[in-house]
PDB file of N, CA and C in Angstrom:
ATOM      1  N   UNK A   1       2.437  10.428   1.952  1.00  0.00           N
ATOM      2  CA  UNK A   1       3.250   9.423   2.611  1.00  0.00           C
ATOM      3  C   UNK A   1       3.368   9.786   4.080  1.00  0.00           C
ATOM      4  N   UNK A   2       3.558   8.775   5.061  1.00  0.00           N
ATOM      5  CA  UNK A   2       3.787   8.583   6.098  1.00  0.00           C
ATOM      6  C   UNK A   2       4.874   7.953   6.571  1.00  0.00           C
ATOM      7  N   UNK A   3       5.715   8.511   7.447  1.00  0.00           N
ATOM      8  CA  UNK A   3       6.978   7.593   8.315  1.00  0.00           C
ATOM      9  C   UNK A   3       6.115   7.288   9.622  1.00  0.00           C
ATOM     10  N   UNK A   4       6.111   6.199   9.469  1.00  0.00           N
ATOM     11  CA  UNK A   4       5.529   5.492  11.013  1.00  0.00           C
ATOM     12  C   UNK A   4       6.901   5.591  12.213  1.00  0.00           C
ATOM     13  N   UNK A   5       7.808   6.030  12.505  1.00  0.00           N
ATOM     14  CA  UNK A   5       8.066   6.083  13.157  1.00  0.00           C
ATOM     15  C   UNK A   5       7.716   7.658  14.083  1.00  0.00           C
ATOM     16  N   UNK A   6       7.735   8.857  12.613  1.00  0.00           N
ATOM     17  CA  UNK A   6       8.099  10.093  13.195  1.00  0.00           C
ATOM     18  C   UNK A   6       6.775  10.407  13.146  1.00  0.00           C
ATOM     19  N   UNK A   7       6.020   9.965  12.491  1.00  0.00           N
ATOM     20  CA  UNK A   7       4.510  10.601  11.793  1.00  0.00           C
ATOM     21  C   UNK A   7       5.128  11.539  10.483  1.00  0.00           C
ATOM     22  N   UNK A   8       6.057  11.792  10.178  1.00  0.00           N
ATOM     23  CA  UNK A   8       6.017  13.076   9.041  1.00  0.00           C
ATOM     24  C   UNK A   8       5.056  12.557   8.010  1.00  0.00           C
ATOM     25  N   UNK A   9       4.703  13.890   7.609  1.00  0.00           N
ATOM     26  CA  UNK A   9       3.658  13.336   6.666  1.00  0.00           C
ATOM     27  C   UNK A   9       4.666  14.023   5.068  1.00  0.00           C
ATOM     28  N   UNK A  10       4.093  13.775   4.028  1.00  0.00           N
ATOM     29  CA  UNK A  10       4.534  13.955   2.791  1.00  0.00           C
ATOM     30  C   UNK A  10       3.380  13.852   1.916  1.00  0.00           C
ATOM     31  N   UNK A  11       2.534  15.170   1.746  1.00  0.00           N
ATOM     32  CA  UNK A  11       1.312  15.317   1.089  1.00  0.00           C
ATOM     33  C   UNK A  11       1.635  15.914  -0.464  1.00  0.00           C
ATOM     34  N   UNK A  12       0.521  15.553  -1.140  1.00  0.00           N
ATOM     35  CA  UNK A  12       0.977  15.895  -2.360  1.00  0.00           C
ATOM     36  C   UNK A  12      -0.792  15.855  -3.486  1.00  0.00           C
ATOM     37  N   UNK A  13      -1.199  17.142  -4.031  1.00  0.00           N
ATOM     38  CA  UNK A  13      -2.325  16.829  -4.665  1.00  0.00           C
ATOM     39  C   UNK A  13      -2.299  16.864  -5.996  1.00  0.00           C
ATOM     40  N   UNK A  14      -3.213  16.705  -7.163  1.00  0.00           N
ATOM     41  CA  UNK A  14      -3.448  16.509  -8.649  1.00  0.00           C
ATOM     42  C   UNK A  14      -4.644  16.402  -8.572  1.00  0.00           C
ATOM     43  N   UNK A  15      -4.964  16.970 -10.056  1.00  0.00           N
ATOM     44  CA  UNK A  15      -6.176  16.811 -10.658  1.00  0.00           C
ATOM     45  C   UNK A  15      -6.924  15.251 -11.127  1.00  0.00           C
ATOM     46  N   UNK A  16      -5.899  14.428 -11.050  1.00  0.00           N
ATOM     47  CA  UNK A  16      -6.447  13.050 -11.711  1.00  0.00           C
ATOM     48  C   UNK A  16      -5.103  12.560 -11.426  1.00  0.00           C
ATOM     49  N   UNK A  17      -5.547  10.630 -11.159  1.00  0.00           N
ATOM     50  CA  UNK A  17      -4.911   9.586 -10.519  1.00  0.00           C
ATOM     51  C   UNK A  17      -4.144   9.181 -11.720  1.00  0.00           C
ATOM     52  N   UNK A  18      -2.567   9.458 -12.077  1.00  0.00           N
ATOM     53  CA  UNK A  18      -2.210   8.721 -12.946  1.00  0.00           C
ATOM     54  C   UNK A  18      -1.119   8.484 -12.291  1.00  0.00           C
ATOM     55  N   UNK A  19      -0.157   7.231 -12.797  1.00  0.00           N
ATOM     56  CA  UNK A  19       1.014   6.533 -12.225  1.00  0.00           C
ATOM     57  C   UNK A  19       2.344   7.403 -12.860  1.00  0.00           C
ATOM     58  N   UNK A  20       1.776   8.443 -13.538  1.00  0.00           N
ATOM     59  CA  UNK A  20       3.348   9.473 -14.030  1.00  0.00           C
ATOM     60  C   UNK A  20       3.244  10.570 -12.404  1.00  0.00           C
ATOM     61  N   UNK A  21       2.076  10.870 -12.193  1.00  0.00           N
ATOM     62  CA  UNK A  21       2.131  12.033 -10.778  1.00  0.00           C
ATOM     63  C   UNK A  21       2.745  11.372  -9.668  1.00  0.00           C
ATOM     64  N   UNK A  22       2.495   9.621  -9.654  1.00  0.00           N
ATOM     65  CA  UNK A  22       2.755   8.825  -8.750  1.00  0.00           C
ATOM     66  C   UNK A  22       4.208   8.614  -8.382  1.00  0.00           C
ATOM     67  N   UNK A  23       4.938   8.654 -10.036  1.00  0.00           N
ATOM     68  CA  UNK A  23       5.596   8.266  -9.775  1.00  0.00           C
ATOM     69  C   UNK A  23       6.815   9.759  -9.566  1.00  0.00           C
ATOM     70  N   UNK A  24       5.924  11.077  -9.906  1.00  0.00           N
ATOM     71  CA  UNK A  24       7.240  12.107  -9.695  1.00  0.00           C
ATOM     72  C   UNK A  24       7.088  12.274  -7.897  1.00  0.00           C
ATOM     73  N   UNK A  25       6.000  11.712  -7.597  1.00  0.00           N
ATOM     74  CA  UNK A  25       5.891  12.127  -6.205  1.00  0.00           C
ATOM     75  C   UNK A  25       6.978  11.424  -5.164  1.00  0.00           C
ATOM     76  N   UNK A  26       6.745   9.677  -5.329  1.00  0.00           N
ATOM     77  CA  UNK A  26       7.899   9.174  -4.827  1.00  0.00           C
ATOM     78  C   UNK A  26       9.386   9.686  -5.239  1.00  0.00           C
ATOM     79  N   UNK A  27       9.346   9.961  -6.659  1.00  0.00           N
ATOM     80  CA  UNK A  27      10.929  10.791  -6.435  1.00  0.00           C
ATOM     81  C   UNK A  27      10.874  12.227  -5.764  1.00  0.00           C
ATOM     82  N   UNK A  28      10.206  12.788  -6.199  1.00  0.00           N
ATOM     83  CA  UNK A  28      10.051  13.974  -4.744  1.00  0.00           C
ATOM     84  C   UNK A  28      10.585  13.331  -3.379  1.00  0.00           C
ATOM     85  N   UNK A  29       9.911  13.391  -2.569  1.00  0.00           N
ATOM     86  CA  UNK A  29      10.147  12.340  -1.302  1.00  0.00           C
ATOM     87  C   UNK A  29      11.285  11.520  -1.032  1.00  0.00           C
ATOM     88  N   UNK A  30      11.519  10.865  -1.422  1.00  0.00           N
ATOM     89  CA  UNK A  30      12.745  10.272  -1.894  1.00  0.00           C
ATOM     90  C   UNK A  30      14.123  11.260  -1.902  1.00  0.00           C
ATOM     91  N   UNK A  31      13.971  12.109  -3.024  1.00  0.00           N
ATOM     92  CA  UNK A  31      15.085  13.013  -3.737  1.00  0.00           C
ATOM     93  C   UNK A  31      15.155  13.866  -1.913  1.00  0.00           C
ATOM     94  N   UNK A  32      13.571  14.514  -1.594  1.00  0.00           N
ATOM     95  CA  UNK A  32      14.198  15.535  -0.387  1.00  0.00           C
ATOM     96  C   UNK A  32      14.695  14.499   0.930  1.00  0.00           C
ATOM     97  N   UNK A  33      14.479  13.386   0.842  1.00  0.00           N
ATOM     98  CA  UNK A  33      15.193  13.038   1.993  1.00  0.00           C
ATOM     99  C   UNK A  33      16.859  12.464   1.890  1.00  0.00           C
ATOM    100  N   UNK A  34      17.030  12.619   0.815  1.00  0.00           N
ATOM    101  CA  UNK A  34      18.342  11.980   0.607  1.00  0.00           C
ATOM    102  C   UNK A  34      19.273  13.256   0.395  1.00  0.00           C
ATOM    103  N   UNK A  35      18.427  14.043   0.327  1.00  0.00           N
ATOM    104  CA  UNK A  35      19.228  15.530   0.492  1.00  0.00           C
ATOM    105  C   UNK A  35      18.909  16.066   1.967  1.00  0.00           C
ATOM    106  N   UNK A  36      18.050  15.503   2.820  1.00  0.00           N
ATOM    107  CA  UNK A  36      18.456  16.077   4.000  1.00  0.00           C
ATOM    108  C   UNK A  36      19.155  15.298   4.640  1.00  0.00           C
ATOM    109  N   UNK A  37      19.771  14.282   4.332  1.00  0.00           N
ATOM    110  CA  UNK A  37      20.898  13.378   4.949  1.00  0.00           C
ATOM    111  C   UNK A  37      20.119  12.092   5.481  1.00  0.00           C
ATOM    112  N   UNK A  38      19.128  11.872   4.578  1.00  0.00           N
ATOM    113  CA  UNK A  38      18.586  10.133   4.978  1.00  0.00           C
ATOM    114  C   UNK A  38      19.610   9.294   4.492  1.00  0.00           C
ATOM    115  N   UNK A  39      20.176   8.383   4.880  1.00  0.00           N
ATOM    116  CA  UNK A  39      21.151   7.850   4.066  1.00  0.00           C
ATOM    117  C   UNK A  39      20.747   6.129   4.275  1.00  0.00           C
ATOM    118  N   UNK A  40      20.014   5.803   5.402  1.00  0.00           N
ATOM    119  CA  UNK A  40      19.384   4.570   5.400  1.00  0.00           C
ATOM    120  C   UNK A  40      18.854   4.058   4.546  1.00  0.00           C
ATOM    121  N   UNK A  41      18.536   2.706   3.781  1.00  0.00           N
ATOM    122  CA  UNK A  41      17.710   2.602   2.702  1.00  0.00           C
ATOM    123  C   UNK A  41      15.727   2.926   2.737  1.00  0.00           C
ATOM    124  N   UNK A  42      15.382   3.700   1.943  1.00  0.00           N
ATOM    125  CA  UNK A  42      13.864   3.513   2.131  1.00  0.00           C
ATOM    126  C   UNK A  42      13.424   2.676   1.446  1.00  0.00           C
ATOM    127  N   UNK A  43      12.142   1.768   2.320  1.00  0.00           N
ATOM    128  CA  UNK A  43      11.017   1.026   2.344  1.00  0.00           C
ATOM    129  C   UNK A  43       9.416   1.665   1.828  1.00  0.00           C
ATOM    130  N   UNK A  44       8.908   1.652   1.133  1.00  0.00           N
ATOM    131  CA  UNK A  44       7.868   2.629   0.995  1.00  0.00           C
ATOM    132  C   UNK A  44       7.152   1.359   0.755  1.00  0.00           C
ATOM    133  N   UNK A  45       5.738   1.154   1.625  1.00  0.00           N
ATOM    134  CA  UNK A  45       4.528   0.537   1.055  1.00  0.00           C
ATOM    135  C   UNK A  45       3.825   0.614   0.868  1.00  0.00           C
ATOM    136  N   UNK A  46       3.093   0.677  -0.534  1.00  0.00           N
ATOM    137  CA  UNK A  46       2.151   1.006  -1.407  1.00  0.00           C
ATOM    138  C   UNK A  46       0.922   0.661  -1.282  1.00  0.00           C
ATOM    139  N   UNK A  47      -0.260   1.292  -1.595  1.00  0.00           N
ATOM    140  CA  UNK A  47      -1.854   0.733  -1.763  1.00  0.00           C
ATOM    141  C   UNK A  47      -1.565   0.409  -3.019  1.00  0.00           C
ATOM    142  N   UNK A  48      -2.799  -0.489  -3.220  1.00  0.00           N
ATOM    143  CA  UNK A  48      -2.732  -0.758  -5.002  1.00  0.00           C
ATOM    144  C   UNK A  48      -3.482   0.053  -5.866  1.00  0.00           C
ATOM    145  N   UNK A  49      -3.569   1.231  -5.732  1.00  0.00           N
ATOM    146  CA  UNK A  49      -4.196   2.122  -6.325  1.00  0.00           C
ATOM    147  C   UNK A  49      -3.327   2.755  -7.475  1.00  0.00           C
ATOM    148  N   UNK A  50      -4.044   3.221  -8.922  1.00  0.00           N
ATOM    149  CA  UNK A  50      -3.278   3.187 -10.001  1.00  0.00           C
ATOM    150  C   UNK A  50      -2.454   3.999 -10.514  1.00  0.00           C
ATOM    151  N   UNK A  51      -2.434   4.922  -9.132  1.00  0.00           N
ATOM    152  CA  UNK A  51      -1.337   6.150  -9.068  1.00  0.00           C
ATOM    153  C   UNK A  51      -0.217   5.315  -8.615  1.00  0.00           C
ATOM    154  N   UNK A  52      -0.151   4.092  -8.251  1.00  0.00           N
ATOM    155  CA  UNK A  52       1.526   3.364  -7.414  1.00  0.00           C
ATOM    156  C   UNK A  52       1.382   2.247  -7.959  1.00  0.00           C
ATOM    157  N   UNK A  53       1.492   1.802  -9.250  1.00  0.00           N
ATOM    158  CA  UNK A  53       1.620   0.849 -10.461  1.00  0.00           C
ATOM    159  C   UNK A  53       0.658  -0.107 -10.391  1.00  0.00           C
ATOM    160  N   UNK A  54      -0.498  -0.044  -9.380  1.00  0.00           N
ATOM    161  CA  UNK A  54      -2.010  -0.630  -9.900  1.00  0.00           C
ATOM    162  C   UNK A  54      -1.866  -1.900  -9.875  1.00  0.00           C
ATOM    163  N   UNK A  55      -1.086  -2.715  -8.873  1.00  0.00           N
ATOM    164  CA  UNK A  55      -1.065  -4.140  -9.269  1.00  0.00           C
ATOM    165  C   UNK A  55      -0.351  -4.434 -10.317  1.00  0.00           C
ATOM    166  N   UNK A  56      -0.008  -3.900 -11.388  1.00  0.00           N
ATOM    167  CA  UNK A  56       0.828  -4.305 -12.483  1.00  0.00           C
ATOM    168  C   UNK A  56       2.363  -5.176 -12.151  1.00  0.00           C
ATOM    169  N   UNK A  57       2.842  -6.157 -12.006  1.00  0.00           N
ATOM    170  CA  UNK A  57       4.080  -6.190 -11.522  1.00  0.00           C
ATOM    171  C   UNK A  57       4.917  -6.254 -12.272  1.00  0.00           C
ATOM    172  N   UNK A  58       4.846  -5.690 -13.649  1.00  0.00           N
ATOM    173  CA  UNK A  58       6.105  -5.554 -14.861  1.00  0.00           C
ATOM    174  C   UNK A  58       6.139  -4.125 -14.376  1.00  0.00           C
ATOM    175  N   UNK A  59       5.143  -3.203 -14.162  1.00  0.00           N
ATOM    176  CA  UNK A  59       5.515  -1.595 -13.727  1.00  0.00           C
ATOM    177  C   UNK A  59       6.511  -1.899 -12.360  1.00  0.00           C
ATOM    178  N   UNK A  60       5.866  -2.221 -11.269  1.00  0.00           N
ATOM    179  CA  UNK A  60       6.096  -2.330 -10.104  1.00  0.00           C
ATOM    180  C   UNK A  60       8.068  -2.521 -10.249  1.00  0.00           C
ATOM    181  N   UNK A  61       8.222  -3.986 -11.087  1.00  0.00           N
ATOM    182  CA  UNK A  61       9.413  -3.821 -11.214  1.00  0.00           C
ATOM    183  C   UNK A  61      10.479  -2.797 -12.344  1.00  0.00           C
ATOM    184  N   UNK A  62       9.589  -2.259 -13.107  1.00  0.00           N
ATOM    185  CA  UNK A  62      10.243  -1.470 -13.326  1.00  0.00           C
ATOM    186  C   UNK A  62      10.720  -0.038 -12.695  1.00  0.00           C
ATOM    187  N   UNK A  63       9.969   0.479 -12.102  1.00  0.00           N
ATOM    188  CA  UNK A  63       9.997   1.108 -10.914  1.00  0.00           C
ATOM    189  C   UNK A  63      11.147   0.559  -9.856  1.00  0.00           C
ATOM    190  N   UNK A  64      11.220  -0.528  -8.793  1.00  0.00           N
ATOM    191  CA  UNK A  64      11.850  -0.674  -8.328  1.00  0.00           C
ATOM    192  C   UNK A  64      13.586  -0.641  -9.192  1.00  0.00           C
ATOM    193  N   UNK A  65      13.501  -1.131 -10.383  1.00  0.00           N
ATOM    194  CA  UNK A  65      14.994  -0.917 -10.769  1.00  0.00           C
ATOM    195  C   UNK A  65      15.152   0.582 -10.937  1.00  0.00           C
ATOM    196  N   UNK A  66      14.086   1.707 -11.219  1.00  0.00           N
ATOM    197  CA  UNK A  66      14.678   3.076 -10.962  1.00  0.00           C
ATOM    198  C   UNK A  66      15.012   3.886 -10.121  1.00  0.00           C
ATOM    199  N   UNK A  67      13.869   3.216  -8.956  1.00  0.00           N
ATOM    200  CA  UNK A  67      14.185   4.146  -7.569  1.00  0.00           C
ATOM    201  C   UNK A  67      15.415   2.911  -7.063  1.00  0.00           C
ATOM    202  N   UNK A  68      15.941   1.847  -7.064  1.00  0.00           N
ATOM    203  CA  UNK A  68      17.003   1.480  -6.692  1.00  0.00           C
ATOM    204  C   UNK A  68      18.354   2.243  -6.659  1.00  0.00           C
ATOM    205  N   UNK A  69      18.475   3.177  -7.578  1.00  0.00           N
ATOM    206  CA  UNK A  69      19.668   4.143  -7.830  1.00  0.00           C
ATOM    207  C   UNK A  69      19.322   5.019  -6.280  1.00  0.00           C
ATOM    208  N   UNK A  70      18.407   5.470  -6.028  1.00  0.00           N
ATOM    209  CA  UNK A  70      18.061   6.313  -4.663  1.00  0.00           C
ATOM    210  C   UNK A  70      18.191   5.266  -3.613  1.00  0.00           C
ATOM    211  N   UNK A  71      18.184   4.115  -3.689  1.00  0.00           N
ATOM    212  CA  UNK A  71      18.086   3.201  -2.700  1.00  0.00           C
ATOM    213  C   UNK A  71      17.050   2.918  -1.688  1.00  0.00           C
ATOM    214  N   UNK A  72      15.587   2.962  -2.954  1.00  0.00           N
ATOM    215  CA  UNK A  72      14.070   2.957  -2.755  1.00  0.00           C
ATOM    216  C   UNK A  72      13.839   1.696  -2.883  1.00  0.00           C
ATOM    217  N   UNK A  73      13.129   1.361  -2.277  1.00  0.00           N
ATOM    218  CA  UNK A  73      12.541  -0.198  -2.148  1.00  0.00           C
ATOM    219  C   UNK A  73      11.310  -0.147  -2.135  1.00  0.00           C
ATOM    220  N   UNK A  74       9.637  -0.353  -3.211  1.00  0.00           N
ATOM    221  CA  UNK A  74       8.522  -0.552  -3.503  1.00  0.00           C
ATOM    222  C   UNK A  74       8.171  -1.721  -3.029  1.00  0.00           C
ATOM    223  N   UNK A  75       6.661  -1.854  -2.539  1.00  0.00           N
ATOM    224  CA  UNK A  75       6.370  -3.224  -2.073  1.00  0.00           C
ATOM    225  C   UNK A  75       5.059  -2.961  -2.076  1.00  0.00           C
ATOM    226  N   UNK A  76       3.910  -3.200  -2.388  1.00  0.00           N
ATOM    227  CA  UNK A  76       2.800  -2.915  -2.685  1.00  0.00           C
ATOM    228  C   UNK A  76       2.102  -3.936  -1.132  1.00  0.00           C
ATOM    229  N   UNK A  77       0.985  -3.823  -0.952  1.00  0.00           N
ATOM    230  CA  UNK A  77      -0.002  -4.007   0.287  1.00  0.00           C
ATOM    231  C   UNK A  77      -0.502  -5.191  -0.388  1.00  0.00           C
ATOM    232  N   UNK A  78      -0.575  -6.438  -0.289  1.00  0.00           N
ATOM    233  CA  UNK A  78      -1.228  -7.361  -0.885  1.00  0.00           C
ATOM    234  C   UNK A  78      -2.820  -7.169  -0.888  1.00  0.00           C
ATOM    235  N   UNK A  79      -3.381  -7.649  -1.494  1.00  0.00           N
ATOM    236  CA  UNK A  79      -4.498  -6.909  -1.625  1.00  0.00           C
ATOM    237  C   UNK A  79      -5.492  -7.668  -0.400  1.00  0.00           C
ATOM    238  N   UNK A  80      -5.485  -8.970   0.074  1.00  0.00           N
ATOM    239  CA  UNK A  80      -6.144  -9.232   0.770  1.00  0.00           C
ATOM    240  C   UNK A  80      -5.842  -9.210   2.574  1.00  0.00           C
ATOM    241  N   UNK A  81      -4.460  -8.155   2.374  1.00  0.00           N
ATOM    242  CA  UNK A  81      -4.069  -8.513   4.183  1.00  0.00           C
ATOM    243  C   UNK A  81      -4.241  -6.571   4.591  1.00  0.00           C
ATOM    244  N   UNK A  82      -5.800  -6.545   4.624  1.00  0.00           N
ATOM    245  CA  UNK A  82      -6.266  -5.319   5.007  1.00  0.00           C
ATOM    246  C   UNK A  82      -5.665  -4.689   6.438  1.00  0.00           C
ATOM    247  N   UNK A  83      -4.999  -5.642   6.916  1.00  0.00           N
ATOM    248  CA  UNK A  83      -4.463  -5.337   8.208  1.00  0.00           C
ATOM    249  C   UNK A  83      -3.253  -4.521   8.462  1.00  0.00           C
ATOM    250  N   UNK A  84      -2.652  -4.687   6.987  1.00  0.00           N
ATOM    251  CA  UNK A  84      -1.453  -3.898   6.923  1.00  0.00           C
ATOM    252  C   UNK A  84      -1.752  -2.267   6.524  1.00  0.00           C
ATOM    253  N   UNK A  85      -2.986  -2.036   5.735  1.00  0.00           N
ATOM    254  CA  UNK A  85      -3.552  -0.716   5.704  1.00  0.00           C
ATOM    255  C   UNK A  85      -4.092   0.415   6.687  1.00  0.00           C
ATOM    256  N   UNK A  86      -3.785  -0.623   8.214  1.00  0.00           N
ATOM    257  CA  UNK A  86      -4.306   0.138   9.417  1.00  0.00           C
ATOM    258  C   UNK A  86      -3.750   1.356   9.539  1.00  0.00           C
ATOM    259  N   UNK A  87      -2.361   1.679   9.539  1.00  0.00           N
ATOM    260  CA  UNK A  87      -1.932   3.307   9.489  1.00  0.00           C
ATOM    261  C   UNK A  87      -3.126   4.122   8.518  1.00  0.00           C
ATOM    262  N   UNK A  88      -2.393   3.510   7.377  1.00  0.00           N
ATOM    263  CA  UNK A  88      -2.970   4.224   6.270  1.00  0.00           C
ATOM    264  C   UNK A  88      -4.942   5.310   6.095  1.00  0.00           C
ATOM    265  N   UNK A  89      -4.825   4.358   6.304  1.00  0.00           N
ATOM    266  CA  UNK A  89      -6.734   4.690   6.993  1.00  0.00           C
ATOM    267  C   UNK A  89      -6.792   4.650   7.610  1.00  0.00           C
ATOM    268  N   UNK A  90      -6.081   5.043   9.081  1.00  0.00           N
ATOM    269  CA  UNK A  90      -6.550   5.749  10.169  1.00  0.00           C
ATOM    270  C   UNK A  90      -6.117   6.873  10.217  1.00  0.00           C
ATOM    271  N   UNK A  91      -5.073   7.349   9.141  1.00  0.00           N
ATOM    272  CA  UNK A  91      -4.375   8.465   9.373  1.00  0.00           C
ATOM    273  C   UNK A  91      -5.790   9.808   9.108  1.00  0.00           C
ATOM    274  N   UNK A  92      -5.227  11.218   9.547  1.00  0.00           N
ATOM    275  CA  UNK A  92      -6.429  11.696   9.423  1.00  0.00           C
ATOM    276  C   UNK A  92      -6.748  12.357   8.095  1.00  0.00           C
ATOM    277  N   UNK A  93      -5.201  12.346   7.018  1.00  0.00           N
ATOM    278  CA  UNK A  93      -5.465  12.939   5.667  1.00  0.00           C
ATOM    279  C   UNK A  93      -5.752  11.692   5.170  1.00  0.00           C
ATOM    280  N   UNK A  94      -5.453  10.321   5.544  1.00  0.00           N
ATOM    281  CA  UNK A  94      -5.626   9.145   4.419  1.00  0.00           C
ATOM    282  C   UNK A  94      -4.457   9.273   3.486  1.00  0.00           C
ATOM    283  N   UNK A  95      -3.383   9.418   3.972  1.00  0.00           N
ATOM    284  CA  UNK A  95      -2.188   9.107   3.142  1.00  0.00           C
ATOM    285  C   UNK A  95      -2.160   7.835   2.119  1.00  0.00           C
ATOM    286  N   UNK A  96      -1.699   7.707   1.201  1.00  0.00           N
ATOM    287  CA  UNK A  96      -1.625   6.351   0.161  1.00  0.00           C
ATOM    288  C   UNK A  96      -0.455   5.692   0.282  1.00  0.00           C
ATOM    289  N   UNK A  97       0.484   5.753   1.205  1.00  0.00           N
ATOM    290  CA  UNK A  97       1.876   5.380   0.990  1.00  0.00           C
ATOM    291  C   UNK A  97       2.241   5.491   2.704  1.00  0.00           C
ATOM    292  N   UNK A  98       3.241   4.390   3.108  1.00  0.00           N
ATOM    293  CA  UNK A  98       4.234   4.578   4.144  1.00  0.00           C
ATOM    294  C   UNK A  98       5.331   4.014   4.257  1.00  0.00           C
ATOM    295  N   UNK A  99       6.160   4.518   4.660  1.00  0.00           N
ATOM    296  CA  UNK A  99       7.712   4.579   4.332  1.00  0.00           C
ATOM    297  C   UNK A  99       8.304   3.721   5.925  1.00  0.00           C
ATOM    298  N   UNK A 100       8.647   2.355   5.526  1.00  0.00           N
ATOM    299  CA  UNK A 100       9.242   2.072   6.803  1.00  0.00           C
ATOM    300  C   UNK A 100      10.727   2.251   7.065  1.00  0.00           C
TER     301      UNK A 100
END
Protein backbone atom coordinates (compact mmCIF):
# COMPACT_ATOMS: atom_id res chain seq x y z
CA UNK A 1 0.00 0.00 0.00
CA UNK A 2 0.64 3.50 -0.70
CA UNK A 3 -0.49 6.97 0.95
CA UNK A 4 -0.38 9.35 -1.89
CA UNK A 5 -0.02 12.07 0.08
CA UNK A 6 3.18 10.99 2.24
CA UNK A 7 4.45 8.21 -0.16
CA UNK A 8 4.60 5.70 2.95
CA UNK A 9 4.73 2.62 1.62
CA UNK A 10 3.16 -0.60 3.44
CA UNK A 11 4.83 -3.74 1.86
CA UNK A 12 3.92 -7.06 2.58
CA UNK A 13 5.01 -10.63 0.82
CA UNK A 14 3.47 -14.48 0.52
CA UNK A 15 3.95 -17.39 -1.17
CA UNK A 16 0.60 -17.37 -3.19
CA UNK A 17 -2.27 -14.76 -4.02
CA UNK A 18 -5.14 -15.58 -1.78
CA UNK A 19 -7.90 -13.07 -0.44
CA UNK A 20 -7.31 -14.55 3.41
CA UNK A 21 -3.34 -12.90 3.13
CA UNK A 22 -5.27 -9.98 1.53
CA UNK A 23 -7.33 -9.61 3.76
CA UNK A 24 -4.91 -9.96 7.15
CA UNK A 25 -2.81 -7.44 5.36
CA UNK A 26 -5.39 -4.62 5.16
CA UNK A 27 -6.05 -5.29 8.83
CA UNK A 28 -2.41 -5.04 9.48
CA UNK A 29 -2.24 -1.53 8.00
CA UNK A 30 -5.22 -0.45 9.15
CA UNK A 31 -4.81 -1.91 12.90
CA UNK A 32 -0.96 -0.03 12.86
CA UNK A 33 -2.32 3.14 11.87
CA UNK A 34 -5.07 3.46 14.16
CA UNK A 35 -2.66 2.72 16.81
CA UNK A 36 -0.36 5.33 15.77
CA UNK A 37 -3.10 7.88 16.15
CA UNK A 38 -4.72 7.90 12.51
CA UNK A 39 -8.01 8.75 13.58
CA UNK A 40 -9.31 10.14 10.11
CA UNK A 41 -11.37 7.67 8.22
CA UNK A 42 -9.31 5.40 5.66
CA UNK A 43 -10.02 5.16 1.95
CA UNK A 44 -8.04 2.30 0.48
CA UNK A 45 -8.30 1.62 -3.39
CA UNK A 46 -8.03 -1.60 -4.60
CA UNK A 47 -6.75 -3.41 -7.97
CA UNK A 48 -9.00 -6.18 -8.85
CA UNK A 49 -6.68 -8.72 -8.25
CA UNK A 50 -7.82 -11.87 -6.20
CA UNK A 51 -5.85 -11.12 -3.20
CA UNK A 52 -8.53 -7.77 -2.67
CA UNK A 53 -11.91 -9.70 -3.33
CA UNK A 54 -11.35 -10.22 -7.21
CA UNK A 55 -14.26 -8.32 -8.44
CA UNK A 56 -16.59 -10.34 -6.33
CA UNK A 57 -19.01 -7.70 -4.86
CA UNK A 58 -20.81 -10.00 -2.19
CA UNK A 59 -16.90 -10.35 -0.79
CA UNK A 60 -16.14 -6.74 -1.42
CA UNK A 61 -19.19 -5.99 0.73
CA UNK A 62 -18.58 -8.17 3.08
CA UNK A 63 -15.36 -6.88 3.78
CA UNK A 64 -16.41 -3.38 3.84
CA UNK A 65 -18.98 -4.22 6.78
CA UNK A 66 -15.75 -5.63 8.69
CA UNK A 67 -13.20 -3.15 8.18
CA UNK A 68 -16.10 -0.53 8.90
CA UNK A 69 -15.58 -1.22 12.74
CA UNK A 70 -11.79 0.32 11.95
CA UNK A 71 -13.42 2.91 9.92
CA UNK A 72 -11.98 1.36 6.50
CA UNK A 73 -13.60 2.17 3.44
CA UNK A 74 -12.82 -0.50 0.21
CA UNK A 75 -13.44 0.65 -3.27
CA UNK A 76 -11.98 -1.37 -5.91
CA UNK A 77 -10.39 0.44 -9.39
CA UNK A 78 -13.08 -0.14 -11.96
CA UNK A 79 -11.69 -2.20 -14.25
CA UNK A 80 -11.81 -0.10 -17.32
CA UNK A 81 -10.60 3.51 -15.91
CA UNK A 82 -6.78 2.48 -16.17
CA UNK A 83 -6.13 5.99 -15.33
CA UNK A 84 -6.79 5.65 -11.84
CA UNK A 85 -3.92 2.87 -11.62
CA UNK A 86 -1.30 5.59 -12.52
CA UNK A 87 0.28 5.70 -8.89
CA UNK A 88 0.03 2.21 -8.61
CA UNK A 89 2.27 1.24 -11.60
CA UNK A 90 4.44 3.80 -11.51
CA UNK A 91 5.36 3.19 -8.12
CA UNK A 92 8.80 1.53 -8.09
CA UNK A 93 7.75 -1.73 -5.89
CA UNK A 94 4.24 -1.83 -7.80
CA UNK A 95 2.23 -1.58 -4.74
CA UNK A 96 -1.51 -3.20 -5.16
CA UNK A 97 -3.37 -0.83 -2.97
CA UNK A 98 -3.60 3.08 -2.08
CA UNK A 99 -4.95 4.61 0.74
CA UNK A 100 -6.50 8.08 0.16
Amino acid sequence: MIDIATRARFTAYSYELSFAFGFMFISLVALWLRTHNVKNPIKIRLDNGEEFCGGSERKLKEWNEMFSILGVELNPIPPKAKHLIGVIENSPKKQMTNIF
